[in-house]
Protein backbone atom coordinates (compact mmCIF):
# COMPACT_ATOMS: atom_id res chain seq x y z
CA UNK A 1 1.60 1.15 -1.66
CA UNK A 2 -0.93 -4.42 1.01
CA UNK A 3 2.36 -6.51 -0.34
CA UNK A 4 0.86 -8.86 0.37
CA UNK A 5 0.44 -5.68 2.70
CA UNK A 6 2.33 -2.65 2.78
CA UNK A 7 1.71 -3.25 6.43
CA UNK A 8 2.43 -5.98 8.48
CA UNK A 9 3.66 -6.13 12.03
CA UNK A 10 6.05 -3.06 13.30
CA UNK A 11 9.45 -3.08 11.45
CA UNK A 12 9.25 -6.66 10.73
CA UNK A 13 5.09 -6.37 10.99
CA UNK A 14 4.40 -3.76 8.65
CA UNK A 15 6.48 -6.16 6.42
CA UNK A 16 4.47 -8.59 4.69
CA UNK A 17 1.71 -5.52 3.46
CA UNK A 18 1.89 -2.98 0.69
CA UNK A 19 3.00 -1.11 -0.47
CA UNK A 20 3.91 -4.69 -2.25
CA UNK A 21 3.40 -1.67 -2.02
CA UNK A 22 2.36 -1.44 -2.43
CA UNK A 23 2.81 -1.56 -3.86
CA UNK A 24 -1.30 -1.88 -9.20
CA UNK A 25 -2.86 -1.97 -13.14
CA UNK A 26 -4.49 -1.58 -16.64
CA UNK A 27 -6.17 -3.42 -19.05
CA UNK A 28 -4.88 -5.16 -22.08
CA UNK A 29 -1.52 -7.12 -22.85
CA UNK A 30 1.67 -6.66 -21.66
CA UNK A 31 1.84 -2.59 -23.26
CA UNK A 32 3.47 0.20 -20.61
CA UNK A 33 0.89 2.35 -19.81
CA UNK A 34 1.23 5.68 -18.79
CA UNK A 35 -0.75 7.41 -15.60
CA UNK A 36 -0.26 10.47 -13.75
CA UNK A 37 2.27 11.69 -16.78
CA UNK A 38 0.14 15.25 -16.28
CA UNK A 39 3.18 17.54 -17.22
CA UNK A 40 6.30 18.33 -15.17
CA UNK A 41 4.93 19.88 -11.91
CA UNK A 42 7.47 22.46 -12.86
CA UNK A 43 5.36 24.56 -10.13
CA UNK A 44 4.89 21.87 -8.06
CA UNK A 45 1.16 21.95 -8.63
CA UNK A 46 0.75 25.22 -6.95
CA UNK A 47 -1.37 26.60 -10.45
CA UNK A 48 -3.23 23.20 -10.25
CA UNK A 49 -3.56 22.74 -6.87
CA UNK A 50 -7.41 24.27 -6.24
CA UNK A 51 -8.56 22.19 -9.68
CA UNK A 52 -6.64 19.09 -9.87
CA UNK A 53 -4.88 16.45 -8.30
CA UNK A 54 -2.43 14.95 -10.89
CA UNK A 55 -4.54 13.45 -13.84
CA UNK A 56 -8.06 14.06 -11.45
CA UNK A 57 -10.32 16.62 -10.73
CA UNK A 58 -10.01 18.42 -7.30
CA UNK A 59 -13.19 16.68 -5.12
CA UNK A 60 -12.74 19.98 -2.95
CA UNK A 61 -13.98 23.08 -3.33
CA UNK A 62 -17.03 25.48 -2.46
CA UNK A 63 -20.73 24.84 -2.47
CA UNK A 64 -24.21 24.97 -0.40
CA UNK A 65 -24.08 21.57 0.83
CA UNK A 66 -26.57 21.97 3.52
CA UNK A 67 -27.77 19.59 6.54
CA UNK A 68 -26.79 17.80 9.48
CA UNK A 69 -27.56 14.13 8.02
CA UNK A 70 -25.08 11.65 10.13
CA UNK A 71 -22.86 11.74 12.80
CA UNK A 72 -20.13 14.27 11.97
CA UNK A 73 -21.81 16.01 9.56
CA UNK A 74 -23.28 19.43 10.20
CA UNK A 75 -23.94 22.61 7.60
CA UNK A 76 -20.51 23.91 7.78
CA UNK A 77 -18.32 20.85 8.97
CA UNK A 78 -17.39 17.52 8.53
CA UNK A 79 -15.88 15.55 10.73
CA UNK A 80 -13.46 12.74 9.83
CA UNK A 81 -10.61 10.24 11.70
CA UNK A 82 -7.37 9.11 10.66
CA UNK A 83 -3.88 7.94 11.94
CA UNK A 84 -1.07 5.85 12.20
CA UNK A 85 1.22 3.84 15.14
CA UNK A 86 3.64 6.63 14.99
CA UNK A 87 4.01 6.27 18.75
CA UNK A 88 4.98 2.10 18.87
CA UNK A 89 7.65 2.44 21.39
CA UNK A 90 9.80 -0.16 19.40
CA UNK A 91 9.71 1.91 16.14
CA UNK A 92 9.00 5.65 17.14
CA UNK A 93 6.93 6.79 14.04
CA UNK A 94 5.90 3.72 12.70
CA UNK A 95 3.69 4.61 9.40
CA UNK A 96 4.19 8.60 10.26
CA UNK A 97 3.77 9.14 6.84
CA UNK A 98 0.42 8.38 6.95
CA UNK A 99 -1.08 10.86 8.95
CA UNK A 100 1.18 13.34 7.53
CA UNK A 101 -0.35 12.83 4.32
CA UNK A 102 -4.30 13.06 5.25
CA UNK A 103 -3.42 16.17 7.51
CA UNK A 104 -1.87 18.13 4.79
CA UNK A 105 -4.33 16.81 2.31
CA UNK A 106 -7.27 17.94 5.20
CA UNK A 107 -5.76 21.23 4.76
CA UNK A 108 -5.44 21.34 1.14
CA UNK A 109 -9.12 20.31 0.68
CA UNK A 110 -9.74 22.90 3.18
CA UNK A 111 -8.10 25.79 1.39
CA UNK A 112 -10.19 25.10 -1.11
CA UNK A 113 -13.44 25.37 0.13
CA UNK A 114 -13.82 21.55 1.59
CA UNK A 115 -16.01 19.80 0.17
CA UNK A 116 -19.03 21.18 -1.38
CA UNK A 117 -18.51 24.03 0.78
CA UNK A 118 -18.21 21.99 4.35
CA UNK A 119 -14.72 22.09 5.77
CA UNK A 120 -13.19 18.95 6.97
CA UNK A 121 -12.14 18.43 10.65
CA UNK A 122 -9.55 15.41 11.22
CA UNK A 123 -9.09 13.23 15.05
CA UNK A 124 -6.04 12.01 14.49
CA UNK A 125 -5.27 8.64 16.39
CA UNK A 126 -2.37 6.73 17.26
CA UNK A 127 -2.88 3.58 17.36
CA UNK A 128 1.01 2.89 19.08
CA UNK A 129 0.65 -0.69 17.48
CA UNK A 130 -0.72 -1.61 20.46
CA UNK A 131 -4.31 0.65 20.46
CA UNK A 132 -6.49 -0.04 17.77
CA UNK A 133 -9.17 -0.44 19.96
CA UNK A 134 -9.05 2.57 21.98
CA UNK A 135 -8.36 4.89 18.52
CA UNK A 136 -11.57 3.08 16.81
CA UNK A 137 -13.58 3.21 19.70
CA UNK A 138 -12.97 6.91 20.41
CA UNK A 139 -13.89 6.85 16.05
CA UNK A 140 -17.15 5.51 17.28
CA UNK A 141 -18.32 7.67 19.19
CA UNK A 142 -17.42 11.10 17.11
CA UNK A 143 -16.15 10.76 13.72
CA UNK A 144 -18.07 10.33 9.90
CA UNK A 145 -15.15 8.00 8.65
CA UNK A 146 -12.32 6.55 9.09
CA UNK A 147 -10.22 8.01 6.13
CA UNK A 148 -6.50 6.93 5.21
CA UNK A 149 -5.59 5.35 8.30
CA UNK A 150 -2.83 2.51 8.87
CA UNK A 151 -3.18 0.28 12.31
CA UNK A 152 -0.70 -2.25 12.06
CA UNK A 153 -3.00 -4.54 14.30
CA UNK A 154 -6.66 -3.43 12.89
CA UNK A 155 -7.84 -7.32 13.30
CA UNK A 156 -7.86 -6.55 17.28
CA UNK A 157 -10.16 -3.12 16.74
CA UNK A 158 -12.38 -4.56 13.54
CA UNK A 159 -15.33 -6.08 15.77
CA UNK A 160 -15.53 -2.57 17.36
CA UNK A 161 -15.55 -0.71 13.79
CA UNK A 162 -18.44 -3.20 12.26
CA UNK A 163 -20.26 -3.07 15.72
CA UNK A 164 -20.43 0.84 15.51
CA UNK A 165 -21.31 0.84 12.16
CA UNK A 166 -18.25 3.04 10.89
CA UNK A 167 -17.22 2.69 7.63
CA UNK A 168 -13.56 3.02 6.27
CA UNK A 169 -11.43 4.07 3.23
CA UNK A 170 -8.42 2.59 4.88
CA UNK A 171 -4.78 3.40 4.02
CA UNK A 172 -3.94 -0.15 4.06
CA UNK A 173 -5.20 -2.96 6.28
CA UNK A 174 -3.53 -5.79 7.27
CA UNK A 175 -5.31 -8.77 9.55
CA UNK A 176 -8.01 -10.65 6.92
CA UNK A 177 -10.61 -9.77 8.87
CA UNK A 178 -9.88 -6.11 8.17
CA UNK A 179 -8.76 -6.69 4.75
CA UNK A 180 -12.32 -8.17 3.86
CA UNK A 181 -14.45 -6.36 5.96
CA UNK A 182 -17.98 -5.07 5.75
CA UNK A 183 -18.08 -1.25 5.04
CA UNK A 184 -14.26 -1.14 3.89
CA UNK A 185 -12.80 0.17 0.96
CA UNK A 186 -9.05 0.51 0.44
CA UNK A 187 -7.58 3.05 -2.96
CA UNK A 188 -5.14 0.14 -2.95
CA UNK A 189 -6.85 -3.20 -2.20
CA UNK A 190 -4.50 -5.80 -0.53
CA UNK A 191 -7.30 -8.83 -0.61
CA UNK A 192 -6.67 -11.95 0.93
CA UNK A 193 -8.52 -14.04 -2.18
CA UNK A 194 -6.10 -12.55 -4.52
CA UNK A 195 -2.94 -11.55 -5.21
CA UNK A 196 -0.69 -8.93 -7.88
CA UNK A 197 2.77 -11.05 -8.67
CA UNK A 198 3.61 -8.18 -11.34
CA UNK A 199 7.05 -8.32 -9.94
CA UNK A 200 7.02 -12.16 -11.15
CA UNK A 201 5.75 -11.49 -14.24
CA UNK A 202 8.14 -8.46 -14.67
CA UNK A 203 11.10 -10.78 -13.46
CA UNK A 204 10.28 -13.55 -15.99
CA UNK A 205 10.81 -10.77 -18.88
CA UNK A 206 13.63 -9.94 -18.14
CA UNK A 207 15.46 -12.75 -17.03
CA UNK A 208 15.38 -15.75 -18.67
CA UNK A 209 16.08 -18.26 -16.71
CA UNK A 210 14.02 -16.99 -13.56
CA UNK A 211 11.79 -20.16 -12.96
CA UNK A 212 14.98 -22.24 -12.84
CA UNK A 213 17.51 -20.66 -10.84
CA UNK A 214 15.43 -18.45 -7.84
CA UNK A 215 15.30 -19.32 -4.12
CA UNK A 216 13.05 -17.67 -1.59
CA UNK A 217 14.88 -16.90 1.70
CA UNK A 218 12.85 -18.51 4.65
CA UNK A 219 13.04 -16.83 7.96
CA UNK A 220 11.91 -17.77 11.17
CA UNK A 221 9.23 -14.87 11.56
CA UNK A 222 5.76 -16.03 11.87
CA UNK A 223 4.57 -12.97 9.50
CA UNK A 224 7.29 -13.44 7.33
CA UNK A 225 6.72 -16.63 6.96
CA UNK A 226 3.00 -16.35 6.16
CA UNK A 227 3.90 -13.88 3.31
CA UNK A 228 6.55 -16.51 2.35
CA UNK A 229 4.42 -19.24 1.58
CA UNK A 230 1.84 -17.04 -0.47
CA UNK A 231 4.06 -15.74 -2.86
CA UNK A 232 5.60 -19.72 -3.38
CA UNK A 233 2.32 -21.20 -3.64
CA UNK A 234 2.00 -18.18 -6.50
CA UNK A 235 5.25 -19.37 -7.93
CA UNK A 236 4.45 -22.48 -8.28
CA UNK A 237 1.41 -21.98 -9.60
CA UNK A 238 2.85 -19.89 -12.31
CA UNK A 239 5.89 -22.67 -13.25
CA UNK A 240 8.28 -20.92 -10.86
CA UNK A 241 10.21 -23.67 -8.77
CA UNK A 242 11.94 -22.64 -6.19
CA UNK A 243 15.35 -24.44 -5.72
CA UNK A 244 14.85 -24.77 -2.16
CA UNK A 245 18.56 -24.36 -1.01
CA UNK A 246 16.75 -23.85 3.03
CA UNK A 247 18.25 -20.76 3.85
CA UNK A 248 16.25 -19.81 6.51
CA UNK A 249 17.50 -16.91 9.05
CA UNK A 250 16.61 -16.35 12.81
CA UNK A 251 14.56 -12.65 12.74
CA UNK A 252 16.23 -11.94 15.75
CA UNK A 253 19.54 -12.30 13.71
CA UNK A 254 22.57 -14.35 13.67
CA UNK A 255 26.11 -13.94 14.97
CA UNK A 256 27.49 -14.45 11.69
CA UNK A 257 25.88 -14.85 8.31
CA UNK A 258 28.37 -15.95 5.95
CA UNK A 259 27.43 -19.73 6.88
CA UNK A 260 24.01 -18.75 4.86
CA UNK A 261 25.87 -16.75 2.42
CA UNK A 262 28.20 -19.60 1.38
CA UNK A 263 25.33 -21.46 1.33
CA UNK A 264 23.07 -19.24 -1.41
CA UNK A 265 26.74 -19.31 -3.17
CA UNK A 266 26.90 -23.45 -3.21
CA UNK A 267 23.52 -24.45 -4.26
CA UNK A 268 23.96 -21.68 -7.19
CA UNK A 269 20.66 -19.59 -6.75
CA UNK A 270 20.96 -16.68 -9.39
CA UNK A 271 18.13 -15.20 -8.18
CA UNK A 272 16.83 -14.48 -4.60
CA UNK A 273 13.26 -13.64 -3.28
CA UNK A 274 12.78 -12.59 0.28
CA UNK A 275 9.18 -11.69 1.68
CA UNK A 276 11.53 -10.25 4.91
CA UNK A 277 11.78 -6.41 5.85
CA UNK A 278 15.19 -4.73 5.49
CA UNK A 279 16.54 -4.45 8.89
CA UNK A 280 20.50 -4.67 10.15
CA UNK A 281 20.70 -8.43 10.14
CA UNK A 282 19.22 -8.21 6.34
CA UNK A 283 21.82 -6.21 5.30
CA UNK A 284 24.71 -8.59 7.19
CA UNK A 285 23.50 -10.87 5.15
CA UNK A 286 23.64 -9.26 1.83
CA UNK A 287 27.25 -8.13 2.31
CA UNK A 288 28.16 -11.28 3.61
CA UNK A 289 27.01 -12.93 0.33
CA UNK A 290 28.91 -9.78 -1.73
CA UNK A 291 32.27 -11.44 0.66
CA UNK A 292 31.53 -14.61 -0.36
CA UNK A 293 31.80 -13.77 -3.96
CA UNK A 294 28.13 -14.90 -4.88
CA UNK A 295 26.48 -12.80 -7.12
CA UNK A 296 22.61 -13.19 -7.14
CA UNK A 297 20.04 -10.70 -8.58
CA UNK A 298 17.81 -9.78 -5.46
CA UNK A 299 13.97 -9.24 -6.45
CA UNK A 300 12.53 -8.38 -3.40
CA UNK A 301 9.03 -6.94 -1.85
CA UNK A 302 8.34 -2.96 -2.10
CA UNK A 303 8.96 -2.54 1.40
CA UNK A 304 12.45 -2.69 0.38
CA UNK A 305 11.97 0.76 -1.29
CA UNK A 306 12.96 3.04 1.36
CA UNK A 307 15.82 5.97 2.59
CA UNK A 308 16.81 3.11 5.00
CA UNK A 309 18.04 0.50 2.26
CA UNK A 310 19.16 3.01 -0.76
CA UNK A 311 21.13 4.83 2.12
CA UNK A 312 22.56 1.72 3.65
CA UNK A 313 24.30 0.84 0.30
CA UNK A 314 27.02 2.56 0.03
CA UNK A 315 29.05 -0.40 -0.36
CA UNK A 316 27.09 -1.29 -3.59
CA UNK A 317 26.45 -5.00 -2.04
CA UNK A 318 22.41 -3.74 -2.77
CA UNK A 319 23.46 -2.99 -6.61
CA UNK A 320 21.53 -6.22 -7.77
CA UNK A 321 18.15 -5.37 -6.04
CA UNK A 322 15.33 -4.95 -8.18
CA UNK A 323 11.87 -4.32 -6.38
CA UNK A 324 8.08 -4.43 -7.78
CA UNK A 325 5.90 -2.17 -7.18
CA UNK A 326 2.22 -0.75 -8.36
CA UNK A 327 3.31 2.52 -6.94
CA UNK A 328 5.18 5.21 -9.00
CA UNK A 329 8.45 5.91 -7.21
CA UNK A 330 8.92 9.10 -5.66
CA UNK A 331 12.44 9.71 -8.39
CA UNK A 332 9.27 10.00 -11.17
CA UNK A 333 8.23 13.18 -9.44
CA UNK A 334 10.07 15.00 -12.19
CA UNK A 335 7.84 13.25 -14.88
CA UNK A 336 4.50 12.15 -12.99
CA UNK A 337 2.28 15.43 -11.94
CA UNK A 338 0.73 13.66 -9.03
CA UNK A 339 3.47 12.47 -7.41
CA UNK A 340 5.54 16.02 -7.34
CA UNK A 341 1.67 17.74 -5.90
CA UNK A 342 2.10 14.77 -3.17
CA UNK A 343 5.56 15.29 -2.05
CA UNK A 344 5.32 19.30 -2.05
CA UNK A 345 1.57 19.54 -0.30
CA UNK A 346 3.28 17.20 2.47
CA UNK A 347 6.38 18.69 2.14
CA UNK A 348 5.20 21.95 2.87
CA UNK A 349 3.33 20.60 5.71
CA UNK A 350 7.36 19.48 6.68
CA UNK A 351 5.39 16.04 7.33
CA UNK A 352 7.29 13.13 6.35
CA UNK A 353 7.22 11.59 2.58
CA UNK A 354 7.00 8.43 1.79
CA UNK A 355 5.35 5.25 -0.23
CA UNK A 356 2.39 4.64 2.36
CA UNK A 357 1.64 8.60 2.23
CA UNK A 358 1.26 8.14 -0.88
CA UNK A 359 -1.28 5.18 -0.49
CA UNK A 360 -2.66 7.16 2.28
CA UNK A 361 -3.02 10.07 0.30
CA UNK A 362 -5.15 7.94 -2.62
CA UNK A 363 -7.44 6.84 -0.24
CA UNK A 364 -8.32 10.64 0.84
CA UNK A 365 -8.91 11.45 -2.67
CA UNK A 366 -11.39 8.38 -3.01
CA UNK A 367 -12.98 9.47 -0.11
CA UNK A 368 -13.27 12.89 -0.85
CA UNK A 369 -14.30 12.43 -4.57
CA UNK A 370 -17.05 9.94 -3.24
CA UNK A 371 -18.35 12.02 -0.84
CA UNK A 372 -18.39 15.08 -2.70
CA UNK A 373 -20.70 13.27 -5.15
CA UNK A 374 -23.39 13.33 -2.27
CA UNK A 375 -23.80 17.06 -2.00
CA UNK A 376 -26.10 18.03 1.06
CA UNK A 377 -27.22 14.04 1.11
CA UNK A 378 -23.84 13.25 3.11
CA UNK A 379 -24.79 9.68 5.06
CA UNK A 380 -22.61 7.18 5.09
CA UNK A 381 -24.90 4.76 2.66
CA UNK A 382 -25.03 6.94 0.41
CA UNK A 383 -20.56 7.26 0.08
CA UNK A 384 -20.26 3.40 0.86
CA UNK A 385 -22.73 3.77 -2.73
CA UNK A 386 -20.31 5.84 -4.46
CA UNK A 387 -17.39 4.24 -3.15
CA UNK A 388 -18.67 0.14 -4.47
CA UNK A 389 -19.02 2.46 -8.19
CA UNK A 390 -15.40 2.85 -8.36
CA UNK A 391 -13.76 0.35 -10.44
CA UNK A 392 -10.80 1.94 -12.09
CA UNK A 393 -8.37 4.29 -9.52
CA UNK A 394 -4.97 5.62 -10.00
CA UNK A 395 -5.05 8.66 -7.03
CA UNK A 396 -4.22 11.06 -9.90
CA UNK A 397 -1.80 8.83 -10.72
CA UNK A 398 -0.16 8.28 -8.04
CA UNK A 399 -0.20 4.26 -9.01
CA UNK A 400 -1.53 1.82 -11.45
CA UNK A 401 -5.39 1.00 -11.48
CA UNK A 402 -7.17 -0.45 -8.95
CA UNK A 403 -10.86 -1.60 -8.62
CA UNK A 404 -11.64 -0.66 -4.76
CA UNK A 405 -15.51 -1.12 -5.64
CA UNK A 406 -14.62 -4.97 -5.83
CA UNK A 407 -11.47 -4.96 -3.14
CA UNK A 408 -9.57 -6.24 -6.05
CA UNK A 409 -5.74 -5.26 -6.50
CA UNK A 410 -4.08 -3.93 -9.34
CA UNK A 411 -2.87 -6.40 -12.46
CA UNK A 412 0.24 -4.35 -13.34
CA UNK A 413 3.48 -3.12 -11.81
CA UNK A 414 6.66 -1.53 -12.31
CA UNK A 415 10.29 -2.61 -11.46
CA UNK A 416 12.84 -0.48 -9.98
CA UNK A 417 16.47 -1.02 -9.19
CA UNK A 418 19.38 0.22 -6.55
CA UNK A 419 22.40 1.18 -8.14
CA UNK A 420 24.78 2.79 -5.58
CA UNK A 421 22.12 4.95 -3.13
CA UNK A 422 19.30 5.94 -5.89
CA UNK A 423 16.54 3.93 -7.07
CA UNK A 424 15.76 4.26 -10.62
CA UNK A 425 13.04 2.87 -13.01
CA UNK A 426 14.21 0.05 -14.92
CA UNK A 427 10.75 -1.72 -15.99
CA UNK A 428 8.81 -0.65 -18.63
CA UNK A 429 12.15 1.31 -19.69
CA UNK A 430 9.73 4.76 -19.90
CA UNK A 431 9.56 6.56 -16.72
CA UNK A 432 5.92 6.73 -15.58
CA UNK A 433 4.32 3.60 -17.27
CA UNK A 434 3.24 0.75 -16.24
CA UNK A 435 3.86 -3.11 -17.21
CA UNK A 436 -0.07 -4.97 -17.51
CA UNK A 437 -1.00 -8.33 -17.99
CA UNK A 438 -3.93 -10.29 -17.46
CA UNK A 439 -2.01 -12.69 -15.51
CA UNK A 440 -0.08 -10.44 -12.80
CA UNK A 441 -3.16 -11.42 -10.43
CA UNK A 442 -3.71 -15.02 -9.16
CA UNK A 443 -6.04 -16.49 -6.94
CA UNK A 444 -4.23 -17.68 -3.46
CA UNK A 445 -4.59 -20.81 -1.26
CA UNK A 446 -7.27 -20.77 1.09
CA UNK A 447 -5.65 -22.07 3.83
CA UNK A 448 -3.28 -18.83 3.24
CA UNK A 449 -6.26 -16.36 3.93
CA UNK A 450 -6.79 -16.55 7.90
CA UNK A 451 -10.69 -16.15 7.41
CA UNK A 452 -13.56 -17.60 5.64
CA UNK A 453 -15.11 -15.55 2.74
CA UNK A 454 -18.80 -15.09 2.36
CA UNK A 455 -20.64 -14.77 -1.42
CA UNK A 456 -19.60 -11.55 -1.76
CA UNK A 457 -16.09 -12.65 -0.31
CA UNK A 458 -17.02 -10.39 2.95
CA UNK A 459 -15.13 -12.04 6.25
CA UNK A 460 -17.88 -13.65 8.55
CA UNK A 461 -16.11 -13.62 11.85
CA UNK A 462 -17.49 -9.99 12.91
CA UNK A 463 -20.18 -10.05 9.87
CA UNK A 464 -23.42 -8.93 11.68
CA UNK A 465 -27.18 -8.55 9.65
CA UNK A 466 -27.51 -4.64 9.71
CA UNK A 467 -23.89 -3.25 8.17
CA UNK A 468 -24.46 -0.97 5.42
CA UNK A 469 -24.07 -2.05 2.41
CA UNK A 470 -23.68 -0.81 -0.96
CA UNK A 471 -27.58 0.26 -2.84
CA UNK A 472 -28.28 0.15 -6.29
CA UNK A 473 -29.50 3.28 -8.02
């Protein structure tokens, strides 16, 4: 699951993203809700696996679909794209998970018939952080779609894509001009007009003197930074006041740390918010607060759910981090149907498992359920129609819902904490549900959103008079 965007920048880019991730909602009060609870996956879907996805109904299977209607699209074939930056010198296999997850769902569609009896042909792309353009250009010229893919640095290649006409159920996005563009849907909208603080709201419940005694850690990252001043703006607007102790640290690191750690000690923050990715110098500075005797409760950003941070703690200076997210962790796999079919169709693909496969996998299953809808009529209108119908999505339930139709994020979450090198579902206290409210999404500041919003809060910068656009009827 966009974080503000389970995405952002490389290992200190693809920070300020999703997978708040990512990392989502339901309707009424504060109840737990329960999604994707579709039995124990005892056979890890295998029964289920040509009729269902989780709590859904497979979009794949056989048929007479008939017709060669757009580009990509012939009687027995379509033709899709998809990728990651899995080969960003500076962080080999940067989003990997991504395209592992749309290739082994391509294949489990596949096995199945395809959809309405066409089989589905991916291009994967990588992007290598640096070559959005070339991957969306070569899109251009061959592919139906875009489906599930993750370019750290879309913004550069998003003039290209609304140029060519080629639409997008995205994996995440991350510049605002990508995030709110024309012909874009996301299974788990990151919008720049709005934002999910579930892990706010979730934090307020069960600590009582939250708004009083939390800090946000400042950082000298320009992305971090951003992301920073979003979710303090949110604070505040909620009756959160940050203390404002000014710990800020270089992102290139510091030779020692315990100066800031002695620092979070004296000014008495209890609690400590950091929009930051884990990275070495991160934890430095954690155990150099656990030396220093401090004891804060850490509620950080669902990027911070990862193999990199619950296996870095064997010290157990991580035991007080608690982390929102709209996703449902992969330790639920035992309880949530969809995610045990996710982790074992990837798994058996030996692709790599993770939270932004799982958001890539959603928006495959959006994709595919949309399109399937058109039967022989496959044209892109016609799925950008059935995509802007879809106001309530879970993947299955592989999160909480989401309206893509309206690129609107989820208003609920879930809170999970470290202890020792597991992560474990402490918020709502049953595994698999969900925390709602009708406040866990705020607007944000304008001058926060790095574009200017049309009417139908559309970016303008590449906005041109003939993109497609959703019909009625």
């Amino acid at each position: 699951m966009k974080v503000d965007k389970i995405g952002r920048l490389a290992a200190g880019a693809l920070a300020v993203a999703l997978v708040t991730a990512s990392c989502a909602s339901d309707r009424s009060g504060t109840d737990g809700i329960s999604d994707g609870n579709g039995g124990n996956g005892s056979d890890g879907g295998k029964t289920a696996a040509s009729k269902t996805f989780g709590t859904m109904p497979s979009p794949c299977g056989p048929g007479d679909a008939k017709g060669k209607t757009e580009q990509g699209v012939t009687d027995e074939q379509i033709t899709i794209g998809f990728g990651d930056d899995r080969g960003f010198a500076s962080a080999p296999g940067l989003s990997k998970e991504m395209g592992d997850a749309v290739g082994a769902m391509i294949d489990w569609c596949n096995e199945q018939g395809g959809i309405n009896g066409r089989k589905l042909k991916g291009n994967q792309y990588d992007s290598a952080m640096t070559q959005s353009v070339k991957a969306v250009q070569e899109s251009c010229k061959q592919d139906f779609m875009l489906v599930g893919q993750g370019f750290a640095l879309d913004d550069a290649a998003e003039q290209y894509r609304v140029a060519c006409k080629l639409p997008t159920v995205a994996g995440f996005t991350v510049g605002p001009n990508s995030a709110m563009g024309p012909m874009k849907y996301e299974a788990v909208p990151y919008p720049v007009d709005l934002m999910n603080i579930g892990a706010l709201r979730i934090a307020e419940k069960q600590f009582p003197d939250f708004k009083t005694k939390t800090d946000v850690l400042l950082s000298t990252s320009p992305a971090t930074t951003l992301g920073t001043s979003k979710i303090t703006g949110a604070m505040k607007g909620v009756g959160i006041a940050p203390m404002g102790c000014g710990v800020r640290l270089n992102d290139k690191g510091e030779s020692s740390y315990m100066p800031f750690a002695e620092k979070v000690k004296d000014c008495g923050v209890k609690y400590l918010w950091t929009s930051d990715t884990p990275d070495p110098g991160q934890f430095s500075f954690l155990e150099s607060i656990d030396r220093a005797g401090a004891k804060p409760t850490y509620v950080f950003e669902a990027t911070w759910y990862s193999t990199l941070v619950s296996k870095w703690n064997t010290s157990g200076a991580g035991n007080n981090l608690h982390i929102g997210m709209i996703f449902q962790p992969l330790e639920n796999a035992a309880k949530v149907l969809a995610v045990k079919q996710y982790t074992d169709i990837v798994g058996a693909k030996k692709g790599k498992v993770a939270l932004l496969g799982m958001q890539a996998t959603s928006s495959f299953l959006l994709w595919a359920q949309s399109a399937q809808k058109c039967g022989s009529d496959l044209t892109r209108q016609c799925v950008i129609n059935e995509l802007s119908k879809v106001h309530e999505w879970t993947g299955g339930g592989l999160h909480a819902p989401t309206d893509p139709g309206n690129n609107k994020p989820a208003s609920c979450s879930l809170m999970v904490k470290l202890n020792g090198t597991k992560f474990e579902q402490v918020f709502p206290k049953n595994v698999g549900e969900f925390e709602c409210g009708g406040d866990f999404v705020v607007k944000t500041d304008p001058k926060t959103w790095g574009t200017t919003l049309n009417g139908d809060r559309t970016s303008t910068k590449f906005l041109t008079g003939d993109v497609i656009k959703p019909q009625a009827g």
